[in-house]
Protein backbone atom coordinates (compact mmCIF):
# COMPACT_ATOMS: atom_id res chain seq x y z
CA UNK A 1 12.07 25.92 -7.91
CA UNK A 2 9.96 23.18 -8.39
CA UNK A 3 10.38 20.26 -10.21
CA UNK A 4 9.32 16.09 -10.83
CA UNK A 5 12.48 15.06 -10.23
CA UNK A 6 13.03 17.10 -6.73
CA UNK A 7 9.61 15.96 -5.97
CA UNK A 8 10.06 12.20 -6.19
CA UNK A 9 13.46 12.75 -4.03
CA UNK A 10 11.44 14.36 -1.29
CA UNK A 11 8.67 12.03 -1.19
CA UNK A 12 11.13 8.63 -1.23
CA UNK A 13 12.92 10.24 1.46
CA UNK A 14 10.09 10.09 3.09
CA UNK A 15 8.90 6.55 2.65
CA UNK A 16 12.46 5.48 2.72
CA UNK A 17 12.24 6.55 7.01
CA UNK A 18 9.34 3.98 7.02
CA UNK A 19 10.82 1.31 5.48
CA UNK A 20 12.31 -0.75 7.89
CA UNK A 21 8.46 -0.48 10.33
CA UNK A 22 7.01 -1.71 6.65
CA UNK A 23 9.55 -4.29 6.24
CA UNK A 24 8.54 -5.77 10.36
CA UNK A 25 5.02 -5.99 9.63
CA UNK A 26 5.24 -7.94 6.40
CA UNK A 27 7.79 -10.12 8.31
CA UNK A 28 4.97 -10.58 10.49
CA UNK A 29 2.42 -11.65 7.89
CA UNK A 30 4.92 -14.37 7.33
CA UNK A 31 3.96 -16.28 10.47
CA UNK A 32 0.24 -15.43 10.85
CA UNK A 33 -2.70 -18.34 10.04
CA UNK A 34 -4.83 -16.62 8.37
CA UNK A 35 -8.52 -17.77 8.89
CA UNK A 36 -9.95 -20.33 5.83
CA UNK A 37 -11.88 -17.50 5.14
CA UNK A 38 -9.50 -14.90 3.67
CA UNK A 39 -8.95 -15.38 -0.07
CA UNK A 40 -6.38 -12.19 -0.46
CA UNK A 41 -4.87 -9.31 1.76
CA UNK A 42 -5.28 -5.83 0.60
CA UNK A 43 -2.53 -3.62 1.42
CA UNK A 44 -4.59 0.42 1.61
CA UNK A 45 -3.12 3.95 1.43
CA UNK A 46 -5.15 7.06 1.04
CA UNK A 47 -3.67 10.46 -0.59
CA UNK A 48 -4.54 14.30 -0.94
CA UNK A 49 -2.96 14.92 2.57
CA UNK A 50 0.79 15.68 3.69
CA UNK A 51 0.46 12.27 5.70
CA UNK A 52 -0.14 8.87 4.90
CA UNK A 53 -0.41 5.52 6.72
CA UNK A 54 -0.51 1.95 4.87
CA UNK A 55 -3.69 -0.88 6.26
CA UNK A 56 -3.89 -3.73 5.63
CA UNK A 57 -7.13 -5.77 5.23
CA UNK A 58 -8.11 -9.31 5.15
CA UNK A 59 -10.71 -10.13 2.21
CA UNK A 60 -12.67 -12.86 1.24
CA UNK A 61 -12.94 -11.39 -2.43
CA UNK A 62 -12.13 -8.37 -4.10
CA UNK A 63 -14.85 -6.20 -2.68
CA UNK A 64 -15.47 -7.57 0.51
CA UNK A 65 -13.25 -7.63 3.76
CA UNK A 66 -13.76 -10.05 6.52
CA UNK A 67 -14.00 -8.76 10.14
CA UNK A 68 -12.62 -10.70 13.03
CA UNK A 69 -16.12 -11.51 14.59
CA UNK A 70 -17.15 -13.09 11.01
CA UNK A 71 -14.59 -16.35 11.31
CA UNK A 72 -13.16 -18.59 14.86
CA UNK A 73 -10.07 -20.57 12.64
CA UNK A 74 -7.37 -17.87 12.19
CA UNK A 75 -7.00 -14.25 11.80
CA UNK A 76 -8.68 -12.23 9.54
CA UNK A 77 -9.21 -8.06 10.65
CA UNK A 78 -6.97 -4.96 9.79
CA UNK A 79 -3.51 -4.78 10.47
CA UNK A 80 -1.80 -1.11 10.64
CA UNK A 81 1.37 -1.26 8.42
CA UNK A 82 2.65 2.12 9.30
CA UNK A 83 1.26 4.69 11.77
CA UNK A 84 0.58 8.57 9.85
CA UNK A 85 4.01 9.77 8.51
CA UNK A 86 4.62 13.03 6.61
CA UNK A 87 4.65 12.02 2.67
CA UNK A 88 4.55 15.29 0.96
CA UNK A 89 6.13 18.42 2.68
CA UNK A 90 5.49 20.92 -0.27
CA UNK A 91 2.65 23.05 1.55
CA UNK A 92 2.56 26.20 -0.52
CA UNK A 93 -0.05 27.43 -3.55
CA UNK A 94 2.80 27.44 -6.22
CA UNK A 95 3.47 23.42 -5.00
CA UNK A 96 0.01 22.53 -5.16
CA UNK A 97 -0.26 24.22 -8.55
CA UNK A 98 2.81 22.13 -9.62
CA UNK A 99 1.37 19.39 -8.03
CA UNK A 100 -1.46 19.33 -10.13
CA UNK A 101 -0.42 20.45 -13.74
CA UNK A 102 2.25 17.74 -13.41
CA UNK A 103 -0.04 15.38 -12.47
CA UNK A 104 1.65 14.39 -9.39
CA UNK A 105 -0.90 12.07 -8.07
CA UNK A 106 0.19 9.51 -10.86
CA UNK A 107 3.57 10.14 -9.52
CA UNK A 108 2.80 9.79 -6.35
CA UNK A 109 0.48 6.48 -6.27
CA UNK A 110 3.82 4.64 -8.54
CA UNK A 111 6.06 5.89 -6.03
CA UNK A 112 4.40 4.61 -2.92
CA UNK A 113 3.70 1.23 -4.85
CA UNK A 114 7.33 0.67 -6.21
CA UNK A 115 8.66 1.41 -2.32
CA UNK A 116 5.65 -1.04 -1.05
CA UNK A 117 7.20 -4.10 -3.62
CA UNK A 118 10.77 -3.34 -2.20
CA UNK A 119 9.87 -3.57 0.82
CA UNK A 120 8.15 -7.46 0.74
CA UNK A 121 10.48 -8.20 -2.08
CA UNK A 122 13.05 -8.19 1.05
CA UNK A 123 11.71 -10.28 3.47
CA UNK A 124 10.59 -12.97 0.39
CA UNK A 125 7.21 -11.93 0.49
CA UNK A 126 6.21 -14.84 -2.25
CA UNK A 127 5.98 -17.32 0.99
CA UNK A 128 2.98 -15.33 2.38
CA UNK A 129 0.50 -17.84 0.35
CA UNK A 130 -2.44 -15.79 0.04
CA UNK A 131 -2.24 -13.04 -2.92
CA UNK A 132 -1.60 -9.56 -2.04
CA UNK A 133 -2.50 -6.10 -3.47
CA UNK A 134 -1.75 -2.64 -2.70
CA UNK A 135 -4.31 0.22 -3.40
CA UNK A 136 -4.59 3.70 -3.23
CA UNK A 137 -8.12 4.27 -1.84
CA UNK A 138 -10.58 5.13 -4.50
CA UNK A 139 -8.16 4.25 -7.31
CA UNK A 140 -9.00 1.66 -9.98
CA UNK A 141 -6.07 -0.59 -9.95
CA UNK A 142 -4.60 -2.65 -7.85
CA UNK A 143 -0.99 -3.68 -7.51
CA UNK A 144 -0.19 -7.32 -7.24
CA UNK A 145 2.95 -6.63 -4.60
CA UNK A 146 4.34 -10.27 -5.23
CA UNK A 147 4.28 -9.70 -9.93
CA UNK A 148 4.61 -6.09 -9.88
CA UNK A 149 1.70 -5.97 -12.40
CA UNK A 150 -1.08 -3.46 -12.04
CA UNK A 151 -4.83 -5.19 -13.02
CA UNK A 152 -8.08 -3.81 -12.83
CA UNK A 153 -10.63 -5.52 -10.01
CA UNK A 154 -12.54 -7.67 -12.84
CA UNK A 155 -8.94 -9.16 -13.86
CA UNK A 156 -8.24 -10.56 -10.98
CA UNK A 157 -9.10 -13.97 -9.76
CA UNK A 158 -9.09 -15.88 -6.68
């Protein structure tokens, strides 16, 4: 039987086995010189498939991302946060049915976001000094990982 509850258990089980590579690569951030360029880092996951993998990108605003080539005084590029890792194991109709009349994608996207702030909230993520936002792709809001406050793109300033 089906149900929200056993849902969100499966699926933080599942992020919980990639917390400690999430956890390294924000240490990382930590000691990386960012080029004068970047104005924010955008942390990226996609959904709709039983894997997911969290990017992150350097921007110079909210809609544009700065590639490596673009700056010579520090880093700016993609970094890969976690490789592909199984996030939902429910495969059958009657899941996806579930799924969907529970609205599960809600679910899902506050899930992934709450595990994303625990994770920098343990390595002090407030002394990475640009802002930083985590995304679902093609979603309208934008977490701001250090506040825990969702914002639309127009509410956000650099």
């Amino acid at each position: 039987m089906y149900t929200v509850d056993k849902y969100k258990e499966m699926i933080n089980s599942n992020l919980n086995k990639q917390s400690d590579v999430l956890i390294s690569h924000f240490e990382q951030l930590k000691s990386i010189n960012f080029a004068s360029k970047v104005k924010m880092l955008l942390i990226v996951s996609s959904l709709g498939e039983p894997k997911i993998s969290l990017n992150l990108t350097t921007m110079e605003d909210m809609f544009n991302g700065i590639d490596s080539d673009e700056i010579n005084d520090g880093f700016a590029g993609r970094v890969k946060l976690t490789d592909d890792f199984l996030f939902n194991e429910w495969k059958s109709e009657e899941a996806l049915k579930f799924y969907v009349d529970n609205d599960l994608e809600d679910c899902s996207i506050e899930e992934i976001a709450g595990w994303v702030k625990e994770c920098f909230d343990k390595i002090h993520g407030e002394e990475i000094l640009l802002p930083i936002y985590f995304t679902v792709h093609d979603e309208s809001y934008y977490l701001d990982v250090k506040l825990g406050e969702w914002l639309a793109p127009e509410e956000i300033e650099l």
